[in-house]
Protein backbone atom coordinates (compact mmCIF):
# COMPACT_ATOMS: atom_id res chain seq x y z
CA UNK A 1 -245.10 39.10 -6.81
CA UNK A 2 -243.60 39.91 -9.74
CA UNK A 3 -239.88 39.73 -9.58
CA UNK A 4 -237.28 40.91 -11.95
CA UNK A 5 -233.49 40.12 -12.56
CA UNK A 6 -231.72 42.81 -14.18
CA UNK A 7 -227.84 43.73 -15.16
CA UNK A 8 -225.33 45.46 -17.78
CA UNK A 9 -223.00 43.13 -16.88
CA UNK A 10 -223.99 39.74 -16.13
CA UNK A 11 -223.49 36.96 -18.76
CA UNK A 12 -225.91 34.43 -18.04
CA UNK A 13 -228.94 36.63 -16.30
CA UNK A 14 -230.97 33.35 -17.08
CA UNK A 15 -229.07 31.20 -14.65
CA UNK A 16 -230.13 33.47 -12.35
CA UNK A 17 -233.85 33.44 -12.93
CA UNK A 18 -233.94 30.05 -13.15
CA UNK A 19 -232.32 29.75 -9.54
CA UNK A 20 -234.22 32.27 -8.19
CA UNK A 21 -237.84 30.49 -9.95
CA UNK A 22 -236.81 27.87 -7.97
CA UNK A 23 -236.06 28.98 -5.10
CA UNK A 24 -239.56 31.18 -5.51
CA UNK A 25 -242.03 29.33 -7.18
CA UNK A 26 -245.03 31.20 -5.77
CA UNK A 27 -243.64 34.24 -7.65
CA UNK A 28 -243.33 35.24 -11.24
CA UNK A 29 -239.09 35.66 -12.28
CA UNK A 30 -237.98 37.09 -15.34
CA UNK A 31 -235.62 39.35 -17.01
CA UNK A 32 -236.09 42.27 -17.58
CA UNK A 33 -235.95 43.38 -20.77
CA UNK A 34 -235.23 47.22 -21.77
CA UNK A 35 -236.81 46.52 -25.49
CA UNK A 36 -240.23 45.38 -24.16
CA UNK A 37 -240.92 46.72 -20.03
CA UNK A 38 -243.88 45.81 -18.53
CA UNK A 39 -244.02 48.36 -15.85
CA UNK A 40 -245.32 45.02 -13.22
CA UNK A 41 -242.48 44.53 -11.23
CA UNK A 42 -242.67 44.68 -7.57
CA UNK A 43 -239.09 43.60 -6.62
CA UNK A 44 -235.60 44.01 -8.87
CA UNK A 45 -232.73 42.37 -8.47
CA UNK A 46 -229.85 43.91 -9.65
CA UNK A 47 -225.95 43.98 -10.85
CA UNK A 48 -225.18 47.47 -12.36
CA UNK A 49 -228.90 47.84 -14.04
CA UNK A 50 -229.91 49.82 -16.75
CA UNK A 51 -230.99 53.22 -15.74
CA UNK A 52 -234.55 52.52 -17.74
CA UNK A 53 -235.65 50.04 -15.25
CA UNK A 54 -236.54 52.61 -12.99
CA UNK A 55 -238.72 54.86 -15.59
CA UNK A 56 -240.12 51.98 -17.14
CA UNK A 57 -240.77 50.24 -13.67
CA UNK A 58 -243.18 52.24 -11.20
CA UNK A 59 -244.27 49.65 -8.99
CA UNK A 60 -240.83 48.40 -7.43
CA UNK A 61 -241.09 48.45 -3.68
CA UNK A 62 -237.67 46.59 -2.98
CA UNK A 63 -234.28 46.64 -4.98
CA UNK A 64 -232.11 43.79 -4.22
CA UNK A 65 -228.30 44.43 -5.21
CA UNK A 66 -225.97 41.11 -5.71
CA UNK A 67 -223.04 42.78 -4.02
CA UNK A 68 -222.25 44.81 -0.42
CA UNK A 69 -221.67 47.74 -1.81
CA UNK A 70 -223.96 50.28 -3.35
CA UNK A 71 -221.88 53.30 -4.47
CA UNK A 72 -223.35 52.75 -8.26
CA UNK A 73 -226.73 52.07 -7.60
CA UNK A 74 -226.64 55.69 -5.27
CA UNK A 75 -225.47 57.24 -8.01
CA UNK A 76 -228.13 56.45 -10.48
CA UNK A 77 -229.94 59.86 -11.18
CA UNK A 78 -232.94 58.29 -11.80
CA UNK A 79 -233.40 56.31 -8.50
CA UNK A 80 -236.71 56.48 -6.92
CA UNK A 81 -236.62 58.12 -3.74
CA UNK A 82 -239.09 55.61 -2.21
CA UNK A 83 -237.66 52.52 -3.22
CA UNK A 84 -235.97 50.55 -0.82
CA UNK A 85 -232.56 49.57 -1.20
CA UNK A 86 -231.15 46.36 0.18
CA UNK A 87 -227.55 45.33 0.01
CA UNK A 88 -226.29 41.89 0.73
CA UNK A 89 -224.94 41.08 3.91
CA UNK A 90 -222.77 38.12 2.56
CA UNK A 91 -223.61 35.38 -0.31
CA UNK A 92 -220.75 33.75 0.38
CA UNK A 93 -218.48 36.88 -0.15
CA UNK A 94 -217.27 36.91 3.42
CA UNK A 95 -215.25 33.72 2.99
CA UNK A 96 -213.83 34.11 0.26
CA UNK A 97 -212.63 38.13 0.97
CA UNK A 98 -211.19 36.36 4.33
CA UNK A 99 -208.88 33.93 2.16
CA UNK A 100 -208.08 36.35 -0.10
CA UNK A 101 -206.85 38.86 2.71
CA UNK A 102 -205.01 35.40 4.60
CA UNK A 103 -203.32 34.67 1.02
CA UNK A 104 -201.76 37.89 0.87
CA UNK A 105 -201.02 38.23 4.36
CA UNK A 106 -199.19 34.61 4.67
CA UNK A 107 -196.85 35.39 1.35
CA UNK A 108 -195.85 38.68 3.19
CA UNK A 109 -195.07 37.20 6.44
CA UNK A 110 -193.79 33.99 5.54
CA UNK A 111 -192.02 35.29 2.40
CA UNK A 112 -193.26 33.12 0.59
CA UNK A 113 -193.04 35.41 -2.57
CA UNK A 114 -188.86 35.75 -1.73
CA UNK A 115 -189.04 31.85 -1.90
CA UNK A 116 -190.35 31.76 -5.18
CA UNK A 117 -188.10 34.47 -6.27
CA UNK A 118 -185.46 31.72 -4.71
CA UNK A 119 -186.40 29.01 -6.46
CA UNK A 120 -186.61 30.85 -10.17
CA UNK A 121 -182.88 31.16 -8.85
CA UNK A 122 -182.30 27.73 -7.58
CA UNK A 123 -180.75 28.52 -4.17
CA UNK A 124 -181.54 27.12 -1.21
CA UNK A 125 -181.81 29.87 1.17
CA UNK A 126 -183.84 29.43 4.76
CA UNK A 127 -185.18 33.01 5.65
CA UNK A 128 -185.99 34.14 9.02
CA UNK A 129 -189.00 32.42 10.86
CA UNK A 130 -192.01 34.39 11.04
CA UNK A 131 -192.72 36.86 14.33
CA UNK A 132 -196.42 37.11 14.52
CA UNK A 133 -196.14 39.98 16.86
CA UNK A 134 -194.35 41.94 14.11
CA UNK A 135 -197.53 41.59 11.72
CA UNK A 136 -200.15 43.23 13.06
CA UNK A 137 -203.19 43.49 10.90
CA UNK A 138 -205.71 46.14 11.06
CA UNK A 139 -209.40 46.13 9.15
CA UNK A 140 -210.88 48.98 8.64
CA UNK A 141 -214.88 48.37 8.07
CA UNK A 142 -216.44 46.20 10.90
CA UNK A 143 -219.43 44.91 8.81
CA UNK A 144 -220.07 41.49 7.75
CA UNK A 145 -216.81 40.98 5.44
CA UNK A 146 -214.30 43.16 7.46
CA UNK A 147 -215.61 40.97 10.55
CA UNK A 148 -214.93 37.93 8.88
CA UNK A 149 -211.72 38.90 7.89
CA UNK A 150 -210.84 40.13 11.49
CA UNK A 151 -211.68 36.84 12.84
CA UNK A 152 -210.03 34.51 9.95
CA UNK A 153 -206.48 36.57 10.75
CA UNK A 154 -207.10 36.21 14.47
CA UNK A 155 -207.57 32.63 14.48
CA UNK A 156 -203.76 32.31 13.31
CA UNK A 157 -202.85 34.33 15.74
CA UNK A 158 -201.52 37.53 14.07
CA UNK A 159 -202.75 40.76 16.14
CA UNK A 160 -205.73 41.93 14.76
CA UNK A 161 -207.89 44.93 15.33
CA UNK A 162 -210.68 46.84 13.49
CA UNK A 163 -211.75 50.42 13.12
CA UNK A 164 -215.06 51.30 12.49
CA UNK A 165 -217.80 53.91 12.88
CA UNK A 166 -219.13 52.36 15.99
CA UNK A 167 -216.01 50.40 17.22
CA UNK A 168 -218.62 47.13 17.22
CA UNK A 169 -216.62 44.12 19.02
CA UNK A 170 -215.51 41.67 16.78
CA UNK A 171 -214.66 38.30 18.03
CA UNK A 172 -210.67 37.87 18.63
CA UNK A 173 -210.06 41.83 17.61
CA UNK A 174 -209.32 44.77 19.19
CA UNK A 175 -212.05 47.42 18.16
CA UNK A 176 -211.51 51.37 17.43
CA UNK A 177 -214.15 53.50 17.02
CA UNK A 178 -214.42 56.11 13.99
CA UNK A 179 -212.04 58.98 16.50
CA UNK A 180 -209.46 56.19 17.38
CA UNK A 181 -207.95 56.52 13.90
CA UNK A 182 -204.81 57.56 14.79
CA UNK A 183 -204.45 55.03 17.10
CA UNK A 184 -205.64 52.06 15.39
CA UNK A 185 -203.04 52.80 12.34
CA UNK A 186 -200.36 53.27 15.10
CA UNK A 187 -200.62 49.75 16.19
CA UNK A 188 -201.06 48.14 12.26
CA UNK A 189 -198.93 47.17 10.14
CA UNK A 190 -200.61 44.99 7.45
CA UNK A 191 -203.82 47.43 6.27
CA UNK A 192 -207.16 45.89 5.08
CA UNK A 193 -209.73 48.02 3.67
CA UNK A 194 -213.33 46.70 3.68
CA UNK A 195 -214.97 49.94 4.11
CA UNK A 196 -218.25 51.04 2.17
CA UNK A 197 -217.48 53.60 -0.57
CA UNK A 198 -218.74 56.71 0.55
CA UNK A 199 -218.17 60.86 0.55
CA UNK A 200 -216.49 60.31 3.78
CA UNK A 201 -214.34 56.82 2.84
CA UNK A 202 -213.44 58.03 -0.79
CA UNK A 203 -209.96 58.70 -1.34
CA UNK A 204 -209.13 57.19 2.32
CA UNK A 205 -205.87 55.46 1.47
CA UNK A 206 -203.33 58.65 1.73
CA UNK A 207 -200.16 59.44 2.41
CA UNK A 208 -202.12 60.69 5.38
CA UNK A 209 -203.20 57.32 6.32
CA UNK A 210 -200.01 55.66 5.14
CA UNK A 211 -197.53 58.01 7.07
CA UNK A 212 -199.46 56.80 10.26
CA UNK A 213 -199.05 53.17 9.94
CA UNK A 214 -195.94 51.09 11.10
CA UNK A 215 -193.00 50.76 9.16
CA UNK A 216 -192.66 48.59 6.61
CA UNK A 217 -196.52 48.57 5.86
CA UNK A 218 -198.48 45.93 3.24
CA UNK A 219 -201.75 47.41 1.84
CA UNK A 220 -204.63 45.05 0.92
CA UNK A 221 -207.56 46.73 -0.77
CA UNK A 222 -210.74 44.56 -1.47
CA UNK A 223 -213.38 47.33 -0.97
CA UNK A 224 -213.55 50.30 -3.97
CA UNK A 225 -210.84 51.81 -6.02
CA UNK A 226 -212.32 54.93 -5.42
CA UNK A 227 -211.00 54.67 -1.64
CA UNK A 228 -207.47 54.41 -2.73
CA UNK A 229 -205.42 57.17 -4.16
CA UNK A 230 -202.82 56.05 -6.76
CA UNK A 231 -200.23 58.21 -6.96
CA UNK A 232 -200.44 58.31 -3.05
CA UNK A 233 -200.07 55.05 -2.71
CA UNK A 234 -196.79 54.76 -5.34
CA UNK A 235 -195.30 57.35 -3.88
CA UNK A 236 -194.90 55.85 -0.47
CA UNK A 237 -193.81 52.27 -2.78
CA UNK A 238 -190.77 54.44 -4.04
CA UNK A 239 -189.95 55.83 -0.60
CA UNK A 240 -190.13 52.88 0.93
CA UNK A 241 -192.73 53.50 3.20
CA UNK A 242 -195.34 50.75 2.46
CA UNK A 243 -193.52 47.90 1.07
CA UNK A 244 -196.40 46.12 -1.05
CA UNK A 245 -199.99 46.07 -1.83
CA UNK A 246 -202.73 43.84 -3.13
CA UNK A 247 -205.07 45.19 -5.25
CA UNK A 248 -208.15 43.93 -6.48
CA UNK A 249 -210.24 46.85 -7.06
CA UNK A 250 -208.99 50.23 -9.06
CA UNK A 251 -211.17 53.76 -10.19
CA UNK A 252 -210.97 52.35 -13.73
CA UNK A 253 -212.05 48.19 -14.07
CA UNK A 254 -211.16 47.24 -16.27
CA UNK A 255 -207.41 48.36 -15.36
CA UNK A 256 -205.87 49.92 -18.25
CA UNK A 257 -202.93 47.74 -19.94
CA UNK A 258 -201.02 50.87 -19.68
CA UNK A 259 -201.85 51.24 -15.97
CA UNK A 260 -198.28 51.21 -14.01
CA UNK A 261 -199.79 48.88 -11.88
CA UNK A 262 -199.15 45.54 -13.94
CA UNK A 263 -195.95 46.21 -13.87
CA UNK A 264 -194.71 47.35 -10.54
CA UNK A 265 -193.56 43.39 -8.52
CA UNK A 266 -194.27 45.24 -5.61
CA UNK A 267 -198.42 45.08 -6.56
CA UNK A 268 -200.33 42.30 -6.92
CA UNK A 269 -203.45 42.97 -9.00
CA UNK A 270 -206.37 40.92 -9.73
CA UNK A 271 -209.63 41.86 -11.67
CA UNK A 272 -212.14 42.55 -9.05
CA UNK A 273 -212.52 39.03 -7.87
CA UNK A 274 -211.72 39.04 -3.90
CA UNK A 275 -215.23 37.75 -2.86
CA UNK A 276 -217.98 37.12 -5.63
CA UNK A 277 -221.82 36.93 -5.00
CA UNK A 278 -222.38 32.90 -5.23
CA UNK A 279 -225.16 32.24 -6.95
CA UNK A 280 -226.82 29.45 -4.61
CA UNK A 281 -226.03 31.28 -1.80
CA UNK A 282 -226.96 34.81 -3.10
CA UNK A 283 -230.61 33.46 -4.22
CA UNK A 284 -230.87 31.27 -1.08
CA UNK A 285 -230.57 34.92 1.06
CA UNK A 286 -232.96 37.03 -1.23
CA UNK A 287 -235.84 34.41 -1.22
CA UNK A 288 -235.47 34.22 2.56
CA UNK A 289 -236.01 37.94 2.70
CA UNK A 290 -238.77 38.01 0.13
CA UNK A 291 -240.90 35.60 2.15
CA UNK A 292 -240.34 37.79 4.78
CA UNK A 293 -241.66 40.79 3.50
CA UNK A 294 -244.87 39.07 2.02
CA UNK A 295 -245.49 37.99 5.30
CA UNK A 296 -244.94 41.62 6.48
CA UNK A 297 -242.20 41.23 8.65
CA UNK A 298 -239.60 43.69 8.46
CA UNK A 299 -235.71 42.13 6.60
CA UNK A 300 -232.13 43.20 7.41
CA UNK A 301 -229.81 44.52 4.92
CA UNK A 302 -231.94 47.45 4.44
CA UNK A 303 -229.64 50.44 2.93
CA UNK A 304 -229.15 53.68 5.23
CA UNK A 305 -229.04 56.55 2.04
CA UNK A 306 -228.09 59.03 4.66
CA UNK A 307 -224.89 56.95 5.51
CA UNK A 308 -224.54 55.97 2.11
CA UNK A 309 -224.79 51.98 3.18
């Protein structure tokens, strides 16, 4: 096959090739390159790619995008109806997303960020000891990262549940299904958003969702921006109704200097880097799947267009 690596975005795209040669020495890896398409490729793999790889490129079969979501590739006008789109399930995302979401949630409920506001002080000053019961966390997106992040907060002990569109079991968490809404932001307190970006997910973090959660609520978004609305989600910081958030995606990336964000100490922001797509482990999953569909056996990960993931 002939297999092509192609991004906007990423630095190095021959550090990819080279792992994925490697890893697929039977095949033919390159990159592709916009001045001089070949129009052989059978299989792309992609971070944000040039909208000419699909005109130039009328043999892809298979599309294989470095991260779990595919809002951007979706909304390439271009995209070939036929082709099929896979997402990946984890590449060592999962992991990191889960200590990312255990960070945050262990500064809030340990106050550990009132300790360091202590120390710049230099008083000695024993808070109250944590009451797991009191910090109930609640995912919302049951797939491969929000499971992992379900079961990393469940294994020290803080109540954990997740809402989905299926209400799936996850291991050590409560599950809601897509109509238990209400009911699942009734119970949570600490708010985790690993849902797909979608028609029906965008602008999902309201005032609607926020007035529904229980007091004193911490926001931790490591999904899209597009699922969050801003001014929503400041005006319940200035009433007092959430009490914090940690951001690390937002509409516009890069976040504008300008952006209130950076400035507000009740909002941690950083630049999109929750859970990245590790290379050896990325590369390790799409050759797996590549051998699998040359020996015609169907792959998971496959992209649902009608659900948008």
């Amino acid at each position: 096959m002939d297999i092509v690596f192609a991004s906007r975005h990423e630095s190095n795209p021959q550090e990819w090739v080279a792992a994925l040669q490697r890893a697929l020495p039977e095949h033919r890896v390159r990159v592709w390159d916009t001045l001089q398409p070949q129009g052989q490729a059978d299989i792309a793999v992609v971070w944000a790619p040039p909208p000419e790889l699909f005109s130039h490129e009328s043999r892809l079969t298979h599309l294989f995008n470095l991260g779990a979501g595919v809002d951007a590739l979706l909304q390439i006008p271009d995209l070939p109806d036929g082709l099929t789109l896979v997402r990946m399930e984890d590449g060592g995302m999962a992991v990191q997303m889960a200590e990312y979401v255990l960070h945050y949630l262990i500064r809030e409920s340990r106050d550990l960020g009132r300790y360091a506001d202590l120390q710049a002080q230099a008083r000695w000053q024993p808070l109250a000891d944590i009451d797991r019961d009191a910090w109930t966390v609640g995912v919302m997106g049951g797939g491969v990262m929000g499971a992992r992040v379900a079961q990393a907060c469940a294994a020290l002990d803080y109540p954990v549940a997740v809402w989905s569109r299926s209400g799936r079991p996850v291991a050590g968490a409560q599950s809601y299904r897509q109509d238990q809404l209400a009911d699942f932001l009734a119970r949570t307190r600490v708010l985790v958003n690993a849902l797909p970006l979608t028609a029906d997910t965008r602008g999902i973090l309201s005032r609607a969702v926020f007035d529904q959660l229980r007091p004193d609520a911490y926001l931790i978004n490591i999904a899209r921006g597009d699922h969050l609305v801003e001014a929503d989600l400041l005006a319940c910081l200035d009433s007092g109704r959430v009490r914090g958030a940690a951001l690390d995606v937002f509409s516009c990336e890069p976040l504008p200097p300008e952006h209130r964000f950076w400035s507000d100490r009740r909002i941690q922001v950083t630049p999109h880097v929750a859970g990245a797509s590790l290379v050896s482990l990325t590369v390790q999953q799409i050759a797996g799947k590549v051998r699998t569909l040359v020996r015609g056996e169907p792959i998971t990960g496959i992209v649902d267009r009608a659900r948008q993931y």
